[in-house]
PDB file of N, CA and C in Angstrom:
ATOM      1  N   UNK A   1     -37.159  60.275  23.113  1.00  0.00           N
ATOM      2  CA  UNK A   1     -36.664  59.408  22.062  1.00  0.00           C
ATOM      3  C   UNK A   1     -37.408  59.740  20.770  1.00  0.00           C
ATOM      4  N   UNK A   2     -36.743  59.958  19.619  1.00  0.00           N
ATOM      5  CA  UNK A   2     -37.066  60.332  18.733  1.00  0.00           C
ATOM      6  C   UNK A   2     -37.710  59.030  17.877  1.00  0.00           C
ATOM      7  N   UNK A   3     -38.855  59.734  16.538  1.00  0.00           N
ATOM      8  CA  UNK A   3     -39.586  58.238  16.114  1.00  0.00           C
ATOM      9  C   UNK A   3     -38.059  57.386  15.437  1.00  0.00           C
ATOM     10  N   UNK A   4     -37.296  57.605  14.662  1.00  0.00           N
ATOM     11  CA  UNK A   4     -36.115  56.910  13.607  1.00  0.00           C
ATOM     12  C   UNK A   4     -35.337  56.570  15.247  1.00  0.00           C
ATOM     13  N   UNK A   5     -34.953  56.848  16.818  1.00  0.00           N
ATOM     14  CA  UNK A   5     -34.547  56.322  17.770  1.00  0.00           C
ATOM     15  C   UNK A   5     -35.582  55.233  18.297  1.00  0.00           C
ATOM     16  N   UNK A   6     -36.409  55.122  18.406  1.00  0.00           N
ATOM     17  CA  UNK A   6     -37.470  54.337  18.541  1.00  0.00           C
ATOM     18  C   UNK A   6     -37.501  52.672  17.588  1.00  0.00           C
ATOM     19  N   UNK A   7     -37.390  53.242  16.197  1.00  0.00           N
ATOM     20  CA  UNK A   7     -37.080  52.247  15.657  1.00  0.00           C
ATOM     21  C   UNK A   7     -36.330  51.600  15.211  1.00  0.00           C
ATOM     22  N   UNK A   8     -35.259  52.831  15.684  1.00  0.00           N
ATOM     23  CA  UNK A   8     -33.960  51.487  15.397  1.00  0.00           C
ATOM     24  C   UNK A   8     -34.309  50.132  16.612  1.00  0.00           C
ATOM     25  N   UNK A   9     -34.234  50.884  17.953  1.00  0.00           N
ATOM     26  CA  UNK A   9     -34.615  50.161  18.949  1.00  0.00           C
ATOM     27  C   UNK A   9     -35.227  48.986  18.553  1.00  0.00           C
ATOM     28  N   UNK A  10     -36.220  49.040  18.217  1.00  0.00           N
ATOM     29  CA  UNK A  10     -37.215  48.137  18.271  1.00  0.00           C
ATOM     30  C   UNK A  10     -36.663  46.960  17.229  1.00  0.00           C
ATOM     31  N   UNK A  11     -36.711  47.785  15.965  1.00  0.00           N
ATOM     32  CA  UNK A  11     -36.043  46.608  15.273  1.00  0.00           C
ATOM     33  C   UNK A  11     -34.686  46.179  15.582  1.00  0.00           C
ATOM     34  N   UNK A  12     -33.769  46.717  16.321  1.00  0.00           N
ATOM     35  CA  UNK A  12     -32.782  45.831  17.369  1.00  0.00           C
ATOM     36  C   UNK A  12     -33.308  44.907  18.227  1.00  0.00           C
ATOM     37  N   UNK A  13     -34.007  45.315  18.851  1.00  0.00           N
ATOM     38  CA  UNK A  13     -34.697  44.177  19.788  1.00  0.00           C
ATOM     39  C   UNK A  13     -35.421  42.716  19.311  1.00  0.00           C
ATOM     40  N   UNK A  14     -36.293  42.993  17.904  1.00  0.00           N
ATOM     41  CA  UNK A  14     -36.704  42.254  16.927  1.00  0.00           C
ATOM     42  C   UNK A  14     -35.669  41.285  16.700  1.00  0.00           C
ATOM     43  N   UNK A  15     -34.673  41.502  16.086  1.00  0.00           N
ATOM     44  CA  UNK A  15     -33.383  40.820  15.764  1.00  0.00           C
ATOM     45  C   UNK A  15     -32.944  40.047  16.983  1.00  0.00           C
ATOM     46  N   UNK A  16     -32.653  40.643  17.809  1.00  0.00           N
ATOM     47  CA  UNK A  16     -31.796  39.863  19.045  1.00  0.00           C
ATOM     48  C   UNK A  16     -33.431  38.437  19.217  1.00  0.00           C
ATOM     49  N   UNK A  17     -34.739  39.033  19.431  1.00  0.00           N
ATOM     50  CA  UNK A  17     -35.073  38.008  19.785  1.00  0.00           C
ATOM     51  C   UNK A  17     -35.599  37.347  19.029  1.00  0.00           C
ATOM     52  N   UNK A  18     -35.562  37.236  17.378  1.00  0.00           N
ATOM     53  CA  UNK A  18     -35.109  36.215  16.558  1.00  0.00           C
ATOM     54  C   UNK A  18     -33.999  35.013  16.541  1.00  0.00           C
ATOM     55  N   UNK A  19     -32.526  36.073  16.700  1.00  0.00           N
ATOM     56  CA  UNK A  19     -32.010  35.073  16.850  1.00  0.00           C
ATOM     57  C   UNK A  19     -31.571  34.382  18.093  1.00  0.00           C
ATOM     58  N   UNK A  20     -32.691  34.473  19.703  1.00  0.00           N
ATOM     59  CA  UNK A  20     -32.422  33.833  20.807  1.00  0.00           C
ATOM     60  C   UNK A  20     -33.583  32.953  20.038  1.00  0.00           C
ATOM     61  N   UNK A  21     -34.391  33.230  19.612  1.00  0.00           N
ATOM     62  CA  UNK A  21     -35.702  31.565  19.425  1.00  0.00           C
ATOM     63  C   UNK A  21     -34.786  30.769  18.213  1.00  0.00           C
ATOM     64  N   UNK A  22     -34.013  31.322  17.402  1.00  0.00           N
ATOM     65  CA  UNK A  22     -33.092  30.316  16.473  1.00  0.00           C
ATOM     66  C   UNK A  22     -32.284  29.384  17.493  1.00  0.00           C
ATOM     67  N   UNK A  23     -31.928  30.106  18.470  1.00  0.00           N
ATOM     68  CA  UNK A  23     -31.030  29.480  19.909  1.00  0.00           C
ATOM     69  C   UNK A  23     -31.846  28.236  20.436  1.00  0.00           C
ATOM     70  N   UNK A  24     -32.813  29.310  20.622  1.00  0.00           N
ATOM     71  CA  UNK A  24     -33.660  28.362  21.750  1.00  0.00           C
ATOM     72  C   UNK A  24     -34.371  26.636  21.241  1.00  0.00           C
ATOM     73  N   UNK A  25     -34.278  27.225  19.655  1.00  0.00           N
ATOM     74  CA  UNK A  25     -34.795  25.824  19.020  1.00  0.00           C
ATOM     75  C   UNK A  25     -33.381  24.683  18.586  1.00  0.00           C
ATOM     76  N   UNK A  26     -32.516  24.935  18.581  1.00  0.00           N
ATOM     77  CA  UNK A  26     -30.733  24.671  18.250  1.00  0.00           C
ATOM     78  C   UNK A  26     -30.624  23.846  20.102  1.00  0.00           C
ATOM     79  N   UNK A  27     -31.054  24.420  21.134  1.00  0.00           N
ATOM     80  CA  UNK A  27     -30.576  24.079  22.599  1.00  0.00           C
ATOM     81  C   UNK A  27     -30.805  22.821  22.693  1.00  0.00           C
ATOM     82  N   UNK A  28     -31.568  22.302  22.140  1.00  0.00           N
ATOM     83  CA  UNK A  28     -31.593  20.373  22.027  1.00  0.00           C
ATOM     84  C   UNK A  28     -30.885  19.342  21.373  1.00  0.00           C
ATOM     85  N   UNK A  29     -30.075  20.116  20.810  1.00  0.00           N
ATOM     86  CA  UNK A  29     -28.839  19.560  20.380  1.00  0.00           C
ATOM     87  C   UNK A  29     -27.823  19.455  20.660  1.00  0.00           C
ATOM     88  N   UNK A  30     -27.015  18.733  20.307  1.00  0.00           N
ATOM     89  CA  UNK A  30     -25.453  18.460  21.053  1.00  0.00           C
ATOM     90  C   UNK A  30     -25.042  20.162  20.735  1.00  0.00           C
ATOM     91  N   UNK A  31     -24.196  20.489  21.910  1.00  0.00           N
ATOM     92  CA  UNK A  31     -23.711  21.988  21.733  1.00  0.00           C
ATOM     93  C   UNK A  31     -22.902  22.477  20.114  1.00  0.00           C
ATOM     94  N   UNK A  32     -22.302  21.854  19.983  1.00  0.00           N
ATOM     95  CA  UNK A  32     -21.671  21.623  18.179  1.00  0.00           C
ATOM     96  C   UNK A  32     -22.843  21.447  17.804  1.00  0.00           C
ATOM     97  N   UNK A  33     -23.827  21.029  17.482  1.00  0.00           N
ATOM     98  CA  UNK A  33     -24.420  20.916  16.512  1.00  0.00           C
ATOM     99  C   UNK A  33     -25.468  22.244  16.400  1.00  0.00           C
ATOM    100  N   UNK A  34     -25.518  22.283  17.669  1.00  0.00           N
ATOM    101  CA  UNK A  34     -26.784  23.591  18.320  1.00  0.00           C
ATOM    102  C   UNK A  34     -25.919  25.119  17.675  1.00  0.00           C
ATOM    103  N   UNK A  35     -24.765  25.175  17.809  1.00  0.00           N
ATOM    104  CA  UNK A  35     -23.883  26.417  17.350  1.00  0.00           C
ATOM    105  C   UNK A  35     -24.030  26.145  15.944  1.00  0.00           C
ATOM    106  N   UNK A  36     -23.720  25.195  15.246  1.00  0.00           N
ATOM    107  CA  UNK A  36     -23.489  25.376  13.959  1.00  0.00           C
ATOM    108  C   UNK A  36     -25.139  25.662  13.299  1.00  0.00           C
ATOM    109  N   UNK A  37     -26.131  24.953  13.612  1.00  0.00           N
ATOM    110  CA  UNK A  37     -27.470  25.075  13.279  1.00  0.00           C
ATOM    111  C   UNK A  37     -27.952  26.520  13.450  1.00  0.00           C
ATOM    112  N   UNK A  38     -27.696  27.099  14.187  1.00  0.00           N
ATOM    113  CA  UNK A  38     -27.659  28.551  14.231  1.00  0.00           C
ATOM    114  C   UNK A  38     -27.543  29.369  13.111  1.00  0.00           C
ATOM    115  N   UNK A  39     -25.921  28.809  13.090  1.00  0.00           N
ATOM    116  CA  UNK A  39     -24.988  29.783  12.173  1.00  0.00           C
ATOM    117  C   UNK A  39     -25.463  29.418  10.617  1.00  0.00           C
ATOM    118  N   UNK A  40     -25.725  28.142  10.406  1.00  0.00           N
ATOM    119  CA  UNK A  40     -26.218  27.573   9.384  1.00  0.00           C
ATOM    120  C   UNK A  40     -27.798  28.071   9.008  1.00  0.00           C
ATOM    121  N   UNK A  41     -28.527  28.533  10.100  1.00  0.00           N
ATOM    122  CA  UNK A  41     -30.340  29.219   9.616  1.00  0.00           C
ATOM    123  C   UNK A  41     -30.029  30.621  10.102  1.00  0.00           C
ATOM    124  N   UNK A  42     -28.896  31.455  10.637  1.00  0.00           N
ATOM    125  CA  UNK A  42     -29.080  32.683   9.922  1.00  0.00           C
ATOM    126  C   UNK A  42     -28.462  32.598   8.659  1.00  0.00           C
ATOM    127  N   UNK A  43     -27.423  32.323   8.441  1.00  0.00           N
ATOM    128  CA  UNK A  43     -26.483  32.261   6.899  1.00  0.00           C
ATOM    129  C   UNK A  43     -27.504  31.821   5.822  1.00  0.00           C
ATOM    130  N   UNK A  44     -28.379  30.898   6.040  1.00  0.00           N
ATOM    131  CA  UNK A  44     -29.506  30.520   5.025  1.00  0.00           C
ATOM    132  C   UNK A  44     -30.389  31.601   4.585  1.00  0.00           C
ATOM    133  N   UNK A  45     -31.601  32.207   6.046  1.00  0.00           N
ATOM    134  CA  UNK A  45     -32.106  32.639   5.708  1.00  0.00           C
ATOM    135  C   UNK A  45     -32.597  33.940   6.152  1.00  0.00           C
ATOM    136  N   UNK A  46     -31.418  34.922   6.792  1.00  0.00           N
ATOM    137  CA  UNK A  46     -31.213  36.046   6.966  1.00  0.00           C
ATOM    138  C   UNK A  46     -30.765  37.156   5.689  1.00  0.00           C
ATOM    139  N   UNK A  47     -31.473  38.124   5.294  1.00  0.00           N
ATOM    140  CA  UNK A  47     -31.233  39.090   4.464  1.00  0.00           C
ATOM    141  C   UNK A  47     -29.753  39.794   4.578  1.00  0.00           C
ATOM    142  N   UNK A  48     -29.057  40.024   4.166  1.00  0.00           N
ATOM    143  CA  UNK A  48     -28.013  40.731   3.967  1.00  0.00           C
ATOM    144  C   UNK A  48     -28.074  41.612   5.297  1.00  0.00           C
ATOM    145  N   UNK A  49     -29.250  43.001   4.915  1.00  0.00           N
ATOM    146  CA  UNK A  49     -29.455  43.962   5.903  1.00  0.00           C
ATOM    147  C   UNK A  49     -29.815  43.710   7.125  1.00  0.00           C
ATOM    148  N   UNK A  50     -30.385  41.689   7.733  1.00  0.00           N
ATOM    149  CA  UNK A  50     -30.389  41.758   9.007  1.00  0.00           C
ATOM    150  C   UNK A  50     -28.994  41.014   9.136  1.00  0.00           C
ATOM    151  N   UNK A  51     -27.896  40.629   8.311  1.00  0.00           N
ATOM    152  CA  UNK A  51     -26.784  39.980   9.280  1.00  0.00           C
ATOM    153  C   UNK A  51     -26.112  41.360   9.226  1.00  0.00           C
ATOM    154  N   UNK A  52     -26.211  42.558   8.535  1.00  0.00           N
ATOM    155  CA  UNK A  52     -25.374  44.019   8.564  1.00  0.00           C
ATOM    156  C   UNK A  52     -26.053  43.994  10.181  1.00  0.00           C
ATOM    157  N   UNK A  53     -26.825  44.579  10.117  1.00  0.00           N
ATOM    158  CA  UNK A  53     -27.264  44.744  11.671  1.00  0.00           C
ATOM    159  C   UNK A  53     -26.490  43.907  13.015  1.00  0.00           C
ATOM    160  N   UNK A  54     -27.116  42.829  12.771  1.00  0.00           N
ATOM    161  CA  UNK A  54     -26.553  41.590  13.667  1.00  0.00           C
ATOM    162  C   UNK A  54     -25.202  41.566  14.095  1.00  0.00           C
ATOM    163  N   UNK A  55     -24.115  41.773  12.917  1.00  0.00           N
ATOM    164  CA  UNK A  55     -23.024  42.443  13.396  1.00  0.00           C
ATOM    165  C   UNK A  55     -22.711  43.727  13.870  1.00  0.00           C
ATOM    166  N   UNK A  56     -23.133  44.815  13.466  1.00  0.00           N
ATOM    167  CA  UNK A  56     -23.351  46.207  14.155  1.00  0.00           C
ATOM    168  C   UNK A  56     -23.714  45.875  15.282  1.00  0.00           C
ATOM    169  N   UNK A  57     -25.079  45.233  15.891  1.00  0.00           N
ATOM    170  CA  UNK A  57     -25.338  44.199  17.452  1.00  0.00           C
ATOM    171  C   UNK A  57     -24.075  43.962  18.083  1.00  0.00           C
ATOM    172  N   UNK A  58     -23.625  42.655  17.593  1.00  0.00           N
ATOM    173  CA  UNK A  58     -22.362  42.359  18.014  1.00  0.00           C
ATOM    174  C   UNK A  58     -21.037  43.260  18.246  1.00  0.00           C
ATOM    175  N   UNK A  59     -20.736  44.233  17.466  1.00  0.00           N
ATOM    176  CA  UNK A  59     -19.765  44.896  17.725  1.00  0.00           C
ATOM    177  C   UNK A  59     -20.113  46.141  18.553  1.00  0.00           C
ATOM    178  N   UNK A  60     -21.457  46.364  18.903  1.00  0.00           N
ATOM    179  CA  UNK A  60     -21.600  47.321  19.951  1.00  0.00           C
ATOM    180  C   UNK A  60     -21.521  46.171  21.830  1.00  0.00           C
ATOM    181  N   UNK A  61     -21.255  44.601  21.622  1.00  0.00           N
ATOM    182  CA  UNK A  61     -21.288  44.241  22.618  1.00  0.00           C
ATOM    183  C   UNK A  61     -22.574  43.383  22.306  1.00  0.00           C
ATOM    184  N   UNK A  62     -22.898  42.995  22.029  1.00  0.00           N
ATOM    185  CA  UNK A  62     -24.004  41.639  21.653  1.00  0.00           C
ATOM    186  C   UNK A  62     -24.562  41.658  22.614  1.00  0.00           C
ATOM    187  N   UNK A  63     -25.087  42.514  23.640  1.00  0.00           N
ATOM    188  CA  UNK A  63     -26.236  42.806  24.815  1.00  0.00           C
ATOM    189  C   UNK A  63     -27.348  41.822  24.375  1.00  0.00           C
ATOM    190  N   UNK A  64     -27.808  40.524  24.854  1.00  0.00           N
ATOM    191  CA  UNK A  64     -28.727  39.984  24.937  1.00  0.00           C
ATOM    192  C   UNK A  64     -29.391  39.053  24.275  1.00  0.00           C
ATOM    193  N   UNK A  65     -28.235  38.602  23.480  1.00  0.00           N
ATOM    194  CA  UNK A  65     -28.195  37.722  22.391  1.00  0.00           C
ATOM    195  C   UNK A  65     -28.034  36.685  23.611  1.00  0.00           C
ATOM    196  N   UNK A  66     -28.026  35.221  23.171  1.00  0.00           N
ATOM    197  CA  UNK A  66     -28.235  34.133  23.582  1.00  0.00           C
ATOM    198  C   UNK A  66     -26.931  33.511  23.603  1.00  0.00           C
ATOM    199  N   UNK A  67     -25.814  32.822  24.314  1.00  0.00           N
ATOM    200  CA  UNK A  67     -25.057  32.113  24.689  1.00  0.00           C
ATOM    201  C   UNK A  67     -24.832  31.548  23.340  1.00  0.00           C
ATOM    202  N   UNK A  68     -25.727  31.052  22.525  1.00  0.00           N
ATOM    203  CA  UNK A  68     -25.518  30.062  21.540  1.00  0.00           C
ATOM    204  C   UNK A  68     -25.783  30.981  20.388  1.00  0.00           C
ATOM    205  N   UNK A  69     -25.918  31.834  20.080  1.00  0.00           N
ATOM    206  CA  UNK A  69     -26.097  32.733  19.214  1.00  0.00           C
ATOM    207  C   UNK A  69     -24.594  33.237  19.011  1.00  0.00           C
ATOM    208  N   UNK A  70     -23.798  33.726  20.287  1.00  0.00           N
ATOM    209  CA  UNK A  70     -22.189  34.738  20.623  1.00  0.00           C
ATOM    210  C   UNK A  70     -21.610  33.234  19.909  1.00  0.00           C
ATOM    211  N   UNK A  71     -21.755  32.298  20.378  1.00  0.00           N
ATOM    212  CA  UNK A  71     -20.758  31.219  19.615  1.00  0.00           C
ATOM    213  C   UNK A  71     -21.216  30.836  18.461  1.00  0.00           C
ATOM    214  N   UNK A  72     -22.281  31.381  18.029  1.00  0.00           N
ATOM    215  CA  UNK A  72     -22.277  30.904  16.270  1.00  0.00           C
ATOM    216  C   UNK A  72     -22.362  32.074  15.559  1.00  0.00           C
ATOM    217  N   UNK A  73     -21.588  33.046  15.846  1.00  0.00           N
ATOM    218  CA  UNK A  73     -21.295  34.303  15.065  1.00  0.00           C
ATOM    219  C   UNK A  73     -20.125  34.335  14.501  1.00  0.00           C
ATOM    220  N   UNK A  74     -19.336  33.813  14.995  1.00  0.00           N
ATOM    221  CA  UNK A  74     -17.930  33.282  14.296  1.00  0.00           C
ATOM    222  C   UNK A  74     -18.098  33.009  12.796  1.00  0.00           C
ATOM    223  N   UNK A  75     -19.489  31.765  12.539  1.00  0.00           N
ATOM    224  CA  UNK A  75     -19.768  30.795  11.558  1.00  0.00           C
ATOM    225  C   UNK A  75     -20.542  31.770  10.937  1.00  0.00           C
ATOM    226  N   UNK A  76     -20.677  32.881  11.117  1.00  0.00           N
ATOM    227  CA  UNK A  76     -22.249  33.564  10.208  1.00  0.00           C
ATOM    228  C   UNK A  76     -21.199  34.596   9.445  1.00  0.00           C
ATOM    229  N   UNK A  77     -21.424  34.238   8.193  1.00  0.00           N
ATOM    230  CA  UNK A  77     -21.019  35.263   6.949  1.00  0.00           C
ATOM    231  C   UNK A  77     -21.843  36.800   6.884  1.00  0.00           C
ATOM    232  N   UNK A  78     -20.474  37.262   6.956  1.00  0.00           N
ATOM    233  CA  UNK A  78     -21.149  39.355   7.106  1.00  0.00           C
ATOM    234  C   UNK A  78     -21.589  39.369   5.719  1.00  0.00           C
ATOM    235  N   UNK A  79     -22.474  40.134   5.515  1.00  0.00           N
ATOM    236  CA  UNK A  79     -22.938  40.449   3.833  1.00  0.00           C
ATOM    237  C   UNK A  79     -21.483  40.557   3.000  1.00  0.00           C
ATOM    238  N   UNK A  80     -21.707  40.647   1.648  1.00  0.00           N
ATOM    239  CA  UNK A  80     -20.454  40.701   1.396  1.00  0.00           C
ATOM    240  C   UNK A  80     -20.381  42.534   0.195  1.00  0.00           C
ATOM    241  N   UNK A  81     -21.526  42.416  -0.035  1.00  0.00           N
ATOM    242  CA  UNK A  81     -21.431  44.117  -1.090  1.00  0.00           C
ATOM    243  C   UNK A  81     -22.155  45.230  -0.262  1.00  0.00           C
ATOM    244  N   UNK A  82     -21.347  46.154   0.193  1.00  0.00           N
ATOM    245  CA  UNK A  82     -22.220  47.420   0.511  1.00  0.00           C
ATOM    246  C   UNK A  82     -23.365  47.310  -0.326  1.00  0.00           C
ATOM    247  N   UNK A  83     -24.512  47.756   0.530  1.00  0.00           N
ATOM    248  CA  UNK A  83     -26.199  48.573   0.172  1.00  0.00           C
ATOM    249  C   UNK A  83     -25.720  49.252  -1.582  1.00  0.00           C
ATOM    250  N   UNK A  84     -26.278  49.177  -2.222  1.00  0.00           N
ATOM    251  CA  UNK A  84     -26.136  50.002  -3.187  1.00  0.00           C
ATOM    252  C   UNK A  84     -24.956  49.923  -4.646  1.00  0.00           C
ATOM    253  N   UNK A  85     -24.617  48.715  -4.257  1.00  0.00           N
ATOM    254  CA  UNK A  85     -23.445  48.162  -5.273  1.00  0.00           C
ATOM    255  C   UNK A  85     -23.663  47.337  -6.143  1.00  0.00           C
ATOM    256  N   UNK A  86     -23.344  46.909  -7.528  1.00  0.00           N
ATOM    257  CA  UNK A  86     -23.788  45.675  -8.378  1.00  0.00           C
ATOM    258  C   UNK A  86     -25.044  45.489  -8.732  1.00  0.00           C
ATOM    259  N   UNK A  87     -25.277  44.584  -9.427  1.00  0.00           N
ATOM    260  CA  UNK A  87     -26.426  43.735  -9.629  1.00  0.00           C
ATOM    261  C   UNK A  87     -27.466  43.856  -8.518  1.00  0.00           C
ATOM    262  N   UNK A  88     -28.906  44.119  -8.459  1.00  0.00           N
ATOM    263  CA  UNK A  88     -29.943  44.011  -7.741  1.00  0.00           C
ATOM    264  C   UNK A  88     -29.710  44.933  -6.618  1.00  0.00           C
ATOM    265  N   UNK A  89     -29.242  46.316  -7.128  1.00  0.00           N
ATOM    266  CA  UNK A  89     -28.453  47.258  -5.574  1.00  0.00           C
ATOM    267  C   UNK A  89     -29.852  48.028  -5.137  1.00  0.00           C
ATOM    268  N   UNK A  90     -30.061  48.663  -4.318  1.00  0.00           N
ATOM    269  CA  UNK A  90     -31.013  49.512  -3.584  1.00  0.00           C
ATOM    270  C   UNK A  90     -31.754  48.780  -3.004  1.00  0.00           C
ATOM    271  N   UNK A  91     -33.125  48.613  -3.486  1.00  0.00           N
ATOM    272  CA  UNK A  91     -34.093  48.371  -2.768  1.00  0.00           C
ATOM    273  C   UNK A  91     -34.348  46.658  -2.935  1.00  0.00           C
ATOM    274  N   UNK A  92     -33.834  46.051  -4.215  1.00  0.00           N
ATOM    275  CA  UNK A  92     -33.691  44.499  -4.502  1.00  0.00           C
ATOM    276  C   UNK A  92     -32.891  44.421  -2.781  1.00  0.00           C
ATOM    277  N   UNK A  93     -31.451  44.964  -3.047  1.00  0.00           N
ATOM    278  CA  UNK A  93     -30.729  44.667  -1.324  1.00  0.00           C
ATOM    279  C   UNK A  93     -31.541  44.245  -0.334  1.00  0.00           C
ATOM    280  N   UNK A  94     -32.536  45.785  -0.657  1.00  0.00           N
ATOM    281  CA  UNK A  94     -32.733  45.905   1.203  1.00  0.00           C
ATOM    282  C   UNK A  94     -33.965  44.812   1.170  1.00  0.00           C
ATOM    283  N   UNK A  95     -34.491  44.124   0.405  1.00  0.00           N
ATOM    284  CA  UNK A  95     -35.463  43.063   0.384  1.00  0.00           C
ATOM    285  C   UNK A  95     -35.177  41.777   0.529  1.00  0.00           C
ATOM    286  N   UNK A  96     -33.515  42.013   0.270  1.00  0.00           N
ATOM    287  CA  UNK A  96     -33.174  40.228  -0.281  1.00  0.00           C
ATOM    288  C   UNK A  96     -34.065  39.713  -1.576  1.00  0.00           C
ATOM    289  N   UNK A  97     -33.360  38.505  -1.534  1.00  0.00           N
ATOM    290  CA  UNK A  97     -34.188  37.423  -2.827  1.00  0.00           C
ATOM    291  C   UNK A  97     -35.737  36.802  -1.914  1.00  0.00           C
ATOM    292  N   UNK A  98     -36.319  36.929  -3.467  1.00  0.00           N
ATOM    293  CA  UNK A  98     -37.817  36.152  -2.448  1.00  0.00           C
ATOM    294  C   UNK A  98     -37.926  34.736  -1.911  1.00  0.00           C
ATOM    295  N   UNK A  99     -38.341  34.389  -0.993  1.00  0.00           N
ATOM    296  CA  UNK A  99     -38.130  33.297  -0.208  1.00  0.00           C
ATOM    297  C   UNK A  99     -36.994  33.037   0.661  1.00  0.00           C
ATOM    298  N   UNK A 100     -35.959  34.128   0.814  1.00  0.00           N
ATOM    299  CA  UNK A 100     -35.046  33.926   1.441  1.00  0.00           C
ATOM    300  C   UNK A 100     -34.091  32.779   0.565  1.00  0.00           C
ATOM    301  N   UNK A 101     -33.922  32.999  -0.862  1.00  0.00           N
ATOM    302  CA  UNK A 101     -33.229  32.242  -1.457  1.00  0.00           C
ATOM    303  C   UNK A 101     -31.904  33.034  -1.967  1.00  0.00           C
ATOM    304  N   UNK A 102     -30.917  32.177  -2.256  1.00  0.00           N
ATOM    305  CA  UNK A 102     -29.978  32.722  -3.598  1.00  0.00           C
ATOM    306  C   UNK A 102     -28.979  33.860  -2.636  1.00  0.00           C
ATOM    307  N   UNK A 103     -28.271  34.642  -4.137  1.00  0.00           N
ATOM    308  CA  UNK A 103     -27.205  35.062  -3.274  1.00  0.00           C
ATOM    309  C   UNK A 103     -27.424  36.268  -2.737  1.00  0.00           C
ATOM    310  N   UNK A 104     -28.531  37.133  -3.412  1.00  0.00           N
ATOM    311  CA  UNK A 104     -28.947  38.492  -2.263  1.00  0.00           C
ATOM    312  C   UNK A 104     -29.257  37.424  -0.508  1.00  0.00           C
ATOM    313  N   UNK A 105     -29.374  36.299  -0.675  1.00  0.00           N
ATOM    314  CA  UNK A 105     -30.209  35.956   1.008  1.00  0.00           C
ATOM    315  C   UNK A 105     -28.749  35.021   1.501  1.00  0.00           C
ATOM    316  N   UNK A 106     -27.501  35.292   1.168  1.00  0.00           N
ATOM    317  CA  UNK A 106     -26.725  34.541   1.695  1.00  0.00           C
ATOM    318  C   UNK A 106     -26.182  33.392   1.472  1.00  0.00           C
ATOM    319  N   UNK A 107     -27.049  32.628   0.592  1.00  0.00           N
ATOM    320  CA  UNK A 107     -26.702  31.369   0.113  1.00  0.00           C
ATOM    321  C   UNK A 107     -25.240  31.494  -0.623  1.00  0.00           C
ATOM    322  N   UNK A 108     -24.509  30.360  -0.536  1.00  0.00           N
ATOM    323  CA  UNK A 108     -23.392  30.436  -1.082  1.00  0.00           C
ATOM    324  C   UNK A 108     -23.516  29.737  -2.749  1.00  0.00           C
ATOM    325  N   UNK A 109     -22.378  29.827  -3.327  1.00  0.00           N
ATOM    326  CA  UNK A 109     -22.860  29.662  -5.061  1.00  0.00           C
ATOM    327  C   UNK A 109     -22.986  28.162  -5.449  1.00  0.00           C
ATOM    328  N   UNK A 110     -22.715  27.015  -3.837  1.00  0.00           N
ATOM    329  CA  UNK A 110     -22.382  25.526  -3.681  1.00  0.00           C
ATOM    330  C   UNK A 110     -24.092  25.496  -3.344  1.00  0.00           C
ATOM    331  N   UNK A 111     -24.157  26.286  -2.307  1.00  0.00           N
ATOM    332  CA  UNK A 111     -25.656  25.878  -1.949  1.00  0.00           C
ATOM    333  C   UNK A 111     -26.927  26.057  -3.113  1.00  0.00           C
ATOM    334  N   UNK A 112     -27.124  27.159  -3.752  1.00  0.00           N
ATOM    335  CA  UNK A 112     -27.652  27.684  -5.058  1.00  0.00           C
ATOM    336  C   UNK A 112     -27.780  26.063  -6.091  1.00  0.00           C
ATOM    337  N   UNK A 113     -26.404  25.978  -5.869  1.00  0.00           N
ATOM    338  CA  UNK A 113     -26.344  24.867  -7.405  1.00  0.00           C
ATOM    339  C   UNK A 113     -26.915  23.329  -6.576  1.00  0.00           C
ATOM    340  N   UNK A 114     -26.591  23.176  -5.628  1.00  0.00           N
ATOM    341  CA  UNK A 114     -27.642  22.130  -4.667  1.00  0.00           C
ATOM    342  C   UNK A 114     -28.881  22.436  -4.686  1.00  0.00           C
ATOM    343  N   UNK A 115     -29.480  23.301  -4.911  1.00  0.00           N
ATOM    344  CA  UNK A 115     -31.178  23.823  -4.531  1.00  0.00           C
ATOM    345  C   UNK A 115     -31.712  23.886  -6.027  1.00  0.00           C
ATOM    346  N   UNK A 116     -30.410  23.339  -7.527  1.00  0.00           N
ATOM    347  CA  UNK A 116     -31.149  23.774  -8.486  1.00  0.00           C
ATOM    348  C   UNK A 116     -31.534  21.923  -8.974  1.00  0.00           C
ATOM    349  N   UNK A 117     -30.690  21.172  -8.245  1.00  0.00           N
ATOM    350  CA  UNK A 117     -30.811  19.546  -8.925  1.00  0.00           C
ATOM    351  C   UNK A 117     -31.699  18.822  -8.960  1.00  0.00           C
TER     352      UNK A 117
END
């Protein structure tokens, strides 16, 4: 296995078991609420480049993701600008906004204007 095979790996694996402890903390909730809470703290505060991934995950077969994770992927918004497009493109992207805020981190332009009042 090559080192760039190695780490994709790893940081695949990273991801999946991020979002099983997002699961695992969501499982005490009514099942609706546990799916949407999910979908609602990756969409918050997942970078662009880990929900690109997350779906690449998913469409190779979501191997090992969490029960409650496969049902709140429905609810999780895919990035929306290719790597390298618009406002804040390259390396702003691949960082997201700091704190996991705003619209490089997913936030929608309803949530933004709620977080400014």
């Amino acid at each position: 296995m090559s080192h760039d095979e190695h780490h994709t790996a790893s940081t695949a694996e990273k991801l999946v078991r991020m979002a099983n402890q997002i699961a695992t903390f969501f499982r005490s909730k009514p099942r609706e609420e546990g799916v949407a809470g999910v979908a609602e703290h990756i969409n918050k505060f997942w970078e662009p480049r880990m929900r690109r991934q997350f779906f690449e995950l998913l469409d190779a077969g979501g191997k090992g993701f969490d029960e409650l994770v496969l049902a709140a992927a429905p609810m999780v918004r895919p990035p929306t600008a290719p790597e390298g497009v618009g406002i804040g493109a390259g390396a702003d992207v691949e960082r997201g906004a700091p704190g996991g805020k705003g619209s490089a981190a997913g936030e929608s332009k309803a949530e933004i204007a709620a977080s400014q009042k």
